[in-house]
C-alpha atoms as a PDB file:
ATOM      1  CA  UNK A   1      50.582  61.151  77.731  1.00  0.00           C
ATOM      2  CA  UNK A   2      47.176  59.231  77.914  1.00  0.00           C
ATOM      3  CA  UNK A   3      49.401  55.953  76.864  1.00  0.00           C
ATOM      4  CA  UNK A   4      52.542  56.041  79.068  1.00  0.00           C
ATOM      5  CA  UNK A   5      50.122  56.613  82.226  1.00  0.00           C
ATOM      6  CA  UNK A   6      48.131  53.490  81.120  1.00  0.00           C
ATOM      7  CA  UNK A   7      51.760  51.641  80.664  1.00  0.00           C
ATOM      8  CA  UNK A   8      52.772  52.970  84.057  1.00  0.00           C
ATOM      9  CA  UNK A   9      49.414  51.781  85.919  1.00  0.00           C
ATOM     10  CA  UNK A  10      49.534  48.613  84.352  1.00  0.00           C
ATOM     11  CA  UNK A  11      53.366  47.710  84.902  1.00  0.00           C
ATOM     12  CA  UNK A  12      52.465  49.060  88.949  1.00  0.00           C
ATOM     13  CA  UNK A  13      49.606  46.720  89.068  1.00  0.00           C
ATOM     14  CA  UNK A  14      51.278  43.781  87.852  1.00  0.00           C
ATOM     15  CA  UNK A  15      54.205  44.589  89.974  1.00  0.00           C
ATOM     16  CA  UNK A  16      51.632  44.664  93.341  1.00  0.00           C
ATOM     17  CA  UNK A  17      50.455  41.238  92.165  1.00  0.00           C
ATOM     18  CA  UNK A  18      53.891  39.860  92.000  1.00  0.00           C
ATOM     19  CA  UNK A  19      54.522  40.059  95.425  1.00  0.00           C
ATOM     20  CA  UNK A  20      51.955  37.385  96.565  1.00  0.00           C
ATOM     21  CA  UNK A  21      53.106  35.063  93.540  1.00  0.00           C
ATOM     22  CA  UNK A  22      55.957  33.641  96.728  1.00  0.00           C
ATOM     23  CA  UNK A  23      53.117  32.196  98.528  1.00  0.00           C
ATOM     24  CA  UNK A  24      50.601  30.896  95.899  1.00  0.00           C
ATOM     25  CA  UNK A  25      51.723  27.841  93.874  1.00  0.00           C
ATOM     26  CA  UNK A  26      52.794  29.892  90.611  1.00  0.00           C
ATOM     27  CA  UNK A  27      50.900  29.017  87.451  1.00  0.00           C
ATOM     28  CA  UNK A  28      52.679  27.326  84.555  1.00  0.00           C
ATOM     29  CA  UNK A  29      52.269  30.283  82.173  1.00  0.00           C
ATOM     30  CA  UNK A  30      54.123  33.467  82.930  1.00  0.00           C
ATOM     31  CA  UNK A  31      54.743  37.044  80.824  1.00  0.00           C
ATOM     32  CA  UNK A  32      57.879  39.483  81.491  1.00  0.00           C
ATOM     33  CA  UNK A  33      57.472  42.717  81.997  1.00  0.00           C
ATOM     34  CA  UNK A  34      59.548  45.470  80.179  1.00  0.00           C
ATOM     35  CA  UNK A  35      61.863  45.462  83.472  1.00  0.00           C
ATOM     36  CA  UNK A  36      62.625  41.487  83.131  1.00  0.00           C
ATOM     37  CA  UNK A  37      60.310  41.004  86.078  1.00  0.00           C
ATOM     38  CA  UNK A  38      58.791  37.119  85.663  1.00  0.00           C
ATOM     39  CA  UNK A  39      54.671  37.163  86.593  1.00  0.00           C
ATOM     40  CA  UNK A  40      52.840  33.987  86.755  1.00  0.00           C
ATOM     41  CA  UNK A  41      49.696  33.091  86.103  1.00  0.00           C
ATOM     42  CA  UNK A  42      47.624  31.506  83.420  1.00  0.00           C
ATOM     43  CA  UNK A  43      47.492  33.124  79.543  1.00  0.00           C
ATOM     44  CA  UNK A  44      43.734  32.631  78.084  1.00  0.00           C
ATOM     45  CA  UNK A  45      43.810  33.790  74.752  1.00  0.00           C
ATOM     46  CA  UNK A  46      46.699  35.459  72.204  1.00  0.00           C
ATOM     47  CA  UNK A  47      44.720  37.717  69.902  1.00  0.00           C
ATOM     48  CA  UNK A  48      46.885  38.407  66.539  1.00  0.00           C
ATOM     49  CA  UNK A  49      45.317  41.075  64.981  1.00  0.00           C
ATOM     50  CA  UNK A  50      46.631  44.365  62.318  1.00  0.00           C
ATOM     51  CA  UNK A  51      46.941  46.990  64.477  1.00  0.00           C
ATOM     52  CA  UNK A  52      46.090  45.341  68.243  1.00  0.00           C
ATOM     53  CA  UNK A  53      48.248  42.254  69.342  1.00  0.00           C
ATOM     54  CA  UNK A  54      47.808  41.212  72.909  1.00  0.00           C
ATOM     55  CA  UNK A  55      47.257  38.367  75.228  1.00  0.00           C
ATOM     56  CA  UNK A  56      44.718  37.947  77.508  1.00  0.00           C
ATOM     57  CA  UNK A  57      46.348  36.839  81.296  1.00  0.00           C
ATOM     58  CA  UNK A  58      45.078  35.749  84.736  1.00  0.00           C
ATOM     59  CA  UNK A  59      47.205  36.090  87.473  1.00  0.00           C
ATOM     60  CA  UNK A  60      47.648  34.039  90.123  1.00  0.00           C
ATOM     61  CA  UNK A  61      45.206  36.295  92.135  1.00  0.00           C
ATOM     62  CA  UNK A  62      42.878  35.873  89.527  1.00  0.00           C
ATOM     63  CA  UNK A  63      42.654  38.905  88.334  1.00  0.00           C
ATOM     64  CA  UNK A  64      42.113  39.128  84.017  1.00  0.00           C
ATOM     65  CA  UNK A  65      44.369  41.544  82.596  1.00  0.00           C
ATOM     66  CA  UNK A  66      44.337  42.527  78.345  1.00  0.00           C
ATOM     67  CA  UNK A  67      48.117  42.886  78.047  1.00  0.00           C
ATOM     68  CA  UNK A  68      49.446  44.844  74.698  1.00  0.00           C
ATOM     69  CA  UNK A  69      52.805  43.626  72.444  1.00  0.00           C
ATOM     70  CA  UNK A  70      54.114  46.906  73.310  1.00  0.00           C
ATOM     71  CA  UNK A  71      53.838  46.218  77.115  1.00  0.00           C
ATOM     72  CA  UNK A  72      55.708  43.541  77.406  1.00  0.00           C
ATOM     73  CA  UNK A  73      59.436  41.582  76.560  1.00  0.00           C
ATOM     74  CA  UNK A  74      57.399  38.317  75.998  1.00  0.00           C
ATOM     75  CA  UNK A  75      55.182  35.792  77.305  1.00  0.00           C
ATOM     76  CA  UNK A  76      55.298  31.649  77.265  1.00  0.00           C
ATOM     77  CA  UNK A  77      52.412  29.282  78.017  1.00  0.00           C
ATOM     78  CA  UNK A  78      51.983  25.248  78.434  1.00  0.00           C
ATOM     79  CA  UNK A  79      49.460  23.635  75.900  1.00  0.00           C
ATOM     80  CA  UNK A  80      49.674  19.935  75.664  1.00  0.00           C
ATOM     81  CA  UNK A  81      52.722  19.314  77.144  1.00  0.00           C
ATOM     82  CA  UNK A  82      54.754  21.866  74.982  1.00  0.00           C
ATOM     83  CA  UNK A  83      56.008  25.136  76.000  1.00  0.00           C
ATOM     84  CA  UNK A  84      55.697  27.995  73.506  1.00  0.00           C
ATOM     85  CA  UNK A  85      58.345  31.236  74.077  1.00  0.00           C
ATOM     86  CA  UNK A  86      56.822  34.587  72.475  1.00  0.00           C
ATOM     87  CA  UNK A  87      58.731  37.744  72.122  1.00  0.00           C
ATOM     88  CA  UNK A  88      57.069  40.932  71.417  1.00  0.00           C
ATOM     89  CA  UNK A  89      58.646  42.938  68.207  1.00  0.00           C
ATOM     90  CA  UNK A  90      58.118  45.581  67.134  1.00  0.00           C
ATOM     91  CA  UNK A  91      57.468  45.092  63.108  1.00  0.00           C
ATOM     92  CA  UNK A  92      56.679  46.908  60.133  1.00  0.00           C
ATOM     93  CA  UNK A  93      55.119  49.957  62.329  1.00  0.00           C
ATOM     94  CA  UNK A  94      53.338  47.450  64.506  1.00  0.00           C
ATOM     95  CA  UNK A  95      53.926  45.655  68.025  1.00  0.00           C
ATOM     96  CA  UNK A  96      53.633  41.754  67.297  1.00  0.00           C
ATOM     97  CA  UNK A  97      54.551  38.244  68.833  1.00  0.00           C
ATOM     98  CA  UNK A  98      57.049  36.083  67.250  1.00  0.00           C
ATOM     99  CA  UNK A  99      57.228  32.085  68.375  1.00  0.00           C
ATOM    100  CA  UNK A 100      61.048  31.497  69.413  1.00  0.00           C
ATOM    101  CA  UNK A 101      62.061  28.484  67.215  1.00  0.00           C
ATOM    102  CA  UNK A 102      65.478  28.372  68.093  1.00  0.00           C
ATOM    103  CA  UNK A 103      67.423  31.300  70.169  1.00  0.00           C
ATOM    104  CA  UNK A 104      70.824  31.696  69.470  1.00  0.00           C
ATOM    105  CA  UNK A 105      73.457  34.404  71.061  1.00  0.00           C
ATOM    106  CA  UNK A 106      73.908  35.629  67.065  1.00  0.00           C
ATOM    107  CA  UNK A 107      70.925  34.632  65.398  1.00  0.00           C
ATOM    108  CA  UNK A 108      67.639  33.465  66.577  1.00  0.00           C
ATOM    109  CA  UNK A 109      64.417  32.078  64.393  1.00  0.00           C
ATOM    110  CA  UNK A 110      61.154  32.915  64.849  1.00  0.00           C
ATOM    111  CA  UNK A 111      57.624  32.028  63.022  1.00  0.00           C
ATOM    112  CA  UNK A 112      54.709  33.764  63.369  1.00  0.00           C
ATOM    113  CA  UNK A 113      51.241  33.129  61.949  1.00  0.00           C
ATOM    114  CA  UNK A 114      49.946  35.584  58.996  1.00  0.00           C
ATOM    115  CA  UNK A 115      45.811  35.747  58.650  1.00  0.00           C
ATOM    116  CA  UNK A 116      43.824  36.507  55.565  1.00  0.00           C
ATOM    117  CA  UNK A 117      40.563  36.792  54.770  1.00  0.00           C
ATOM    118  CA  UNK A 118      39.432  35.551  51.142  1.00  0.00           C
ATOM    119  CA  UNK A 119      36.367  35.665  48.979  1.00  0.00           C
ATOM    120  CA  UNK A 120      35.802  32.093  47.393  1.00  0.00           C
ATOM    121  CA  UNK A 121      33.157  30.489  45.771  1.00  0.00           C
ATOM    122  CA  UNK A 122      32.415  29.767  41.182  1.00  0.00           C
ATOM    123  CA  UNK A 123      29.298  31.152  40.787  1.00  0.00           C
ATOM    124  CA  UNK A 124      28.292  31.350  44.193  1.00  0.00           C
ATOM    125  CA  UNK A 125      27.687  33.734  47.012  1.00  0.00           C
ATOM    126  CA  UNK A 126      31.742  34.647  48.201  1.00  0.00           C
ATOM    127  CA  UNK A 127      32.118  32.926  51.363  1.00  0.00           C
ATOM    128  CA  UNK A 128      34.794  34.561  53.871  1.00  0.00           C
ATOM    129  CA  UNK A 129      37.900  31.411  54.306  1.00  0.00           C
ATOM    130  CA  UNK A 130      40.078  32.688  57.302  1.00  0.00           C
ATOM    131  CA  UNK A 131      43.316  31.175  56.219  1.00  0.00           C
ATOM    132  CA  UNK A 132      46.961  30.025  58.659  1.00  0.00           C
ATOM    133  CA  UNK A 133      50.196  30.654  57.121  1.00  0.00           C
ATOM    134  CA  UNK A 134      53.284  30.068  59.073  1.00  0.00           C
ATOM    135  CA  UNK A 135      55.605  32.995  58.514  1.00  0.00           C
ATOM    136  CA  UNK A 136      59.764  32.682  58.992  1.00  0.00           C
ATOM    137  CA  UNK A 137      61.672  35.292  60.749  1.00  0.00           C
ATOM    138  CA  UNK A 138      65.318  35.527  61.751  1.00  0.00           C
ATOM    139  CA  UNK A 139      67.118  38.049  63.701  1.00  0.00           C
ATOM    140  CA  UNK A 140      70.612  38.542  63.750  1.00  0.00           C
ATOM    141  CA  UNK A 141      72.193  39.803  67.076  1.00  0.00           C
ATOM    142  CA  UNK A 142      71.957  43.694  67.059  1.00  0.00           C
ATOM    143  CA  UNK A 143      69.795  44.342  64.440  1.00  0.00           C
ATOM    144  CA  UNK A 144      66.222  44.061  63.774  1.00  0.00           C
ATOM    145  CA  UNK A 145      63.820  40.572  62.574  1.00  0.00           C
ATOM    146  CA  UNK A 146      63.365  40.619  59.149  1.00  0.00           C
ATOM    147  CA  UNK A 147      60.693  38.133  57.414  1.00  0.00           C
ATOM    148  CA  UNK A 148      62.607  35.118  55.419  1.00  0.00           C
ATOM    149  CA  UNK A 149      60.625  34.210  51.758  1.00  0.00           C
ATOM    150  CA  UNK A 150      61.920  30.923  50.515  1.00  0.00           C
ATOM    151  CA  UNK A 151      62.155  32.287  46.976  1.00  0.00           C
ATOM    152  CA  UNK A 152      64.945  35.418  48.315  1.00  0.00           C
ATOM    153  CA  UNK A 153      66.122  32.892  50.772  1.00  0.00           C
ATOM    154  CA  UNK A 154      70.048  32.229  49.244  1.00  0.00           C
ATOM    155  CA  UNK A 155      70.695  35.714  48.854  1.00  0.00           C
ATOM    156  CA  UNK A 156      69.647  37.169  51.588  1.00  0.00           C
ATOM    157  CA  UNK A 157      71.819  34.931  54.054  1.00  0.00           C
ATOM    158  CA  UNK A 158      74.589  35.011  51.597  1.00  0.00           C
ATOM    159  CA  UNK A 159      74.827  38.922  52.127  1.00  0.00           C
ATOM    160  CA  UNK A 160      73.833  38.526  55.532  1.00  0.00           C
ATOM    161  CA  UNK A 161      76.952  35.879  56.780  1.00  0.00           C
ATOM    162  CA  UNK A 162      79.214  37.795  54.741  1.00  0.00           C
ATOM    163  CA  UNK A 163      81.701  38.097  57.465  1.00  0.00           C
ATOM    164  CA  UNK A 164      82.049  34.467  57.932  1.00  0.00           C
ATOM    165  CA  UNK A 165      82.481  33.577  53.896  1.00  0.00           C
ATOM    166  CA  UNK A 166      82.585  30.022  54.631  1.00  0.00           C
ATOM    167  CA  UNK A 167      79.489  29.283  56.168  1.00  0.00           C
ATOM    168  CA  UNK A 168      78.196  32.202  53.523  1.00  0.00           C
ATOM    169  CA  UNK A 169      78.991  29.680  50.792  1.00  0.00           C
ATOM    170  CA  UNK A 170      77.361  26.702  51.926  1.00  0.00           C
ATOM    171  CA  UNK A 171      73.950  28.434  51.864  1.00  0.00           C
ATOM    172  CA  UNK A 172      71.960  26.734  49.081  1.00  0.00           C
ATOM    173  CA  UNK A 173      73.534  23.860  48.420  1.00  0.00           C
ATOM    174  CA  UNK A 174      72.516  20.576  49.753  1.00  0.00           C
ATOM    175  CA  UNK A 175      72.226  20.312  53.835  1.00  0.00           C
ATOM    176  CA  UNK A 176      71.789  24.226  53.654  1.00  0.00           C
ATOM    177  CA  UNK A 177      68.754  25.209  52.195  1.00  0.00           C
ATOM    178  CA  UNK A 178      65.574  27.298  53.141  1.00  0.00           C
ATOM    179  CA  UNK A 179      63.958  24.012  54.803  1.00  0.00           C
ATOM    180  CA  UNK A 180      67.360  23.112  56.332  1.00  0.00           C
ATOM    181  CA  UNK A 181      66.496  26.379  58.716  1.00  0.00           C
ATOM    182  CA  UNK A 182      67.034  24.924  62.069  1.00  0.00           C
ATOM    183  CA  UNK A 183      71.035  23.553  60.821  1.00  0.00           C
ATOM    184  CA  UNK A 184      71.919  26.790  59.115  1.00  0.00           C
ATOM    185  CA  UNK A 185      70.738  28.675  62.657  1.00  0.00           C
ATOM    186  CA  UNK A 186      73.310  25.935  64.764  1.00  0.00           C
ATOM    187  CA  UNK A 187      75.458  26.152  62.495  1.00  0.00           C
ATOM    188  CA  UNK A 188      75.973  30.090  62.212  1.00  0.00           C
ATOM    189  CA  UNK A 189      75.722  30.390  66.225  1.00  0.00           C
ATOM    190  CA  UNK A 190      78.276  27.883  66.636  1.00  0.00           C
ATOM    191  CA  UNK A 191      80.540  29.251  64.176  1.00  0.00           C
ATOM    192  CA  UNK A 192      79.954  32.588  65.517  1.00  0.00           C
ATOM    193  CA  UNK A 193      80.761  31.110  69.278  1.00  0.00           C
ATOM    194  CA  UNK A 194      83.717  29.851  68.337  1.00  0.00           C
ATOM    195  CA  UNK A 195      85.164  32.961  65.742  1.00  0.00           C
ATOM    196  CA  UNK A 196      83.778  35.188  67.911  1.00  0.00           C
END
């Protein structure tokens, strides 16, 4: 009960905010609320952790909010020149962001970034090496994201296209391979587009 009262204050208070984002210049970053409501402001930090995954955001008031996965559709910022779409999932027991790739009406690709802590060092002291890897994710229209291992990779989307048995095919052979990701997405929404 504790929980969906926090939700409810939260989603109120970033709902009062909203209506003075018409008169401010609206920031460049902006998060959407489990209604589809669009609030601007600025997003500081995105905190990936086990158990907690949240963002911190400023609105265009100014005031800091810590905003959970689980509160939220999604979120997309402006660093450098490049704008980066996160959706929030909900994964493995666990609220998490996944980077939009590519977004398709019948499959869409996601990466997210998996952190681990490891004890190196011969002979030495371990020293604690926080390492990046990029993980793959793909979600099919109606159904939930599932993680994508390179190894697995042909037979997976083999089963997985089995209603269109052409495209099904292709997958593995030159042109349509794991690192050929982006082509096999286009290719499966268009085919899907035009099969229906």
């Amino acid at each position: 009960m504790k929980h969906a009262r926090a939700h409810l204050i939260l989603a109120v208070v970033l709902l009062l905010g909203a209506d003075a984002l018409a008169t401010n210049d609206p920031g460049k970053d902006f998060l959407i609320t489990l209604d589809g409501s669009k609030l601007t402001g600025v997003i500081r930090t995105i905190t990936f952790k086990k158990k907690k995954t949240q963002i911190s955001f400023v609105n265009d008031l100014g005031t800091k909010y810590m905003v959970d996965a689980s509160t939220i559709s999604g979120f997309s910022y402006e660093e450098e020149g490049e704008i980066s779409i996160y959706e929030s999932k909900f994964l493995n027991g666990e609220w998490q962001f996944l980077r939009v790739e590519k977004k398709g009406q019948a499959l869409t690709w996601y990466t997210s970034s998996e952190r681990q802590l490891q004890f190196s060092g011969f002979n030495e002291d371990p020293i604690v090496v926080q390492e990046n890897r990029q993980q793959i994710w793909l979600q099919f229209e109606g159904e939930q994201p599932f993680r994508v291992y390179r190894f697995s990779f042909r037979g997976v989307m083999r089963r997985k296209m089995k209603d269109y048995p052409a495209l099904a095919k292709r997958i593995g052979k030159r042109g349509f391979r794991y690192k050929n990701l982006p082509l096999i997405v286009d290719s499966y929404n268009k085919y899907h587009e035009k099969n229906g």
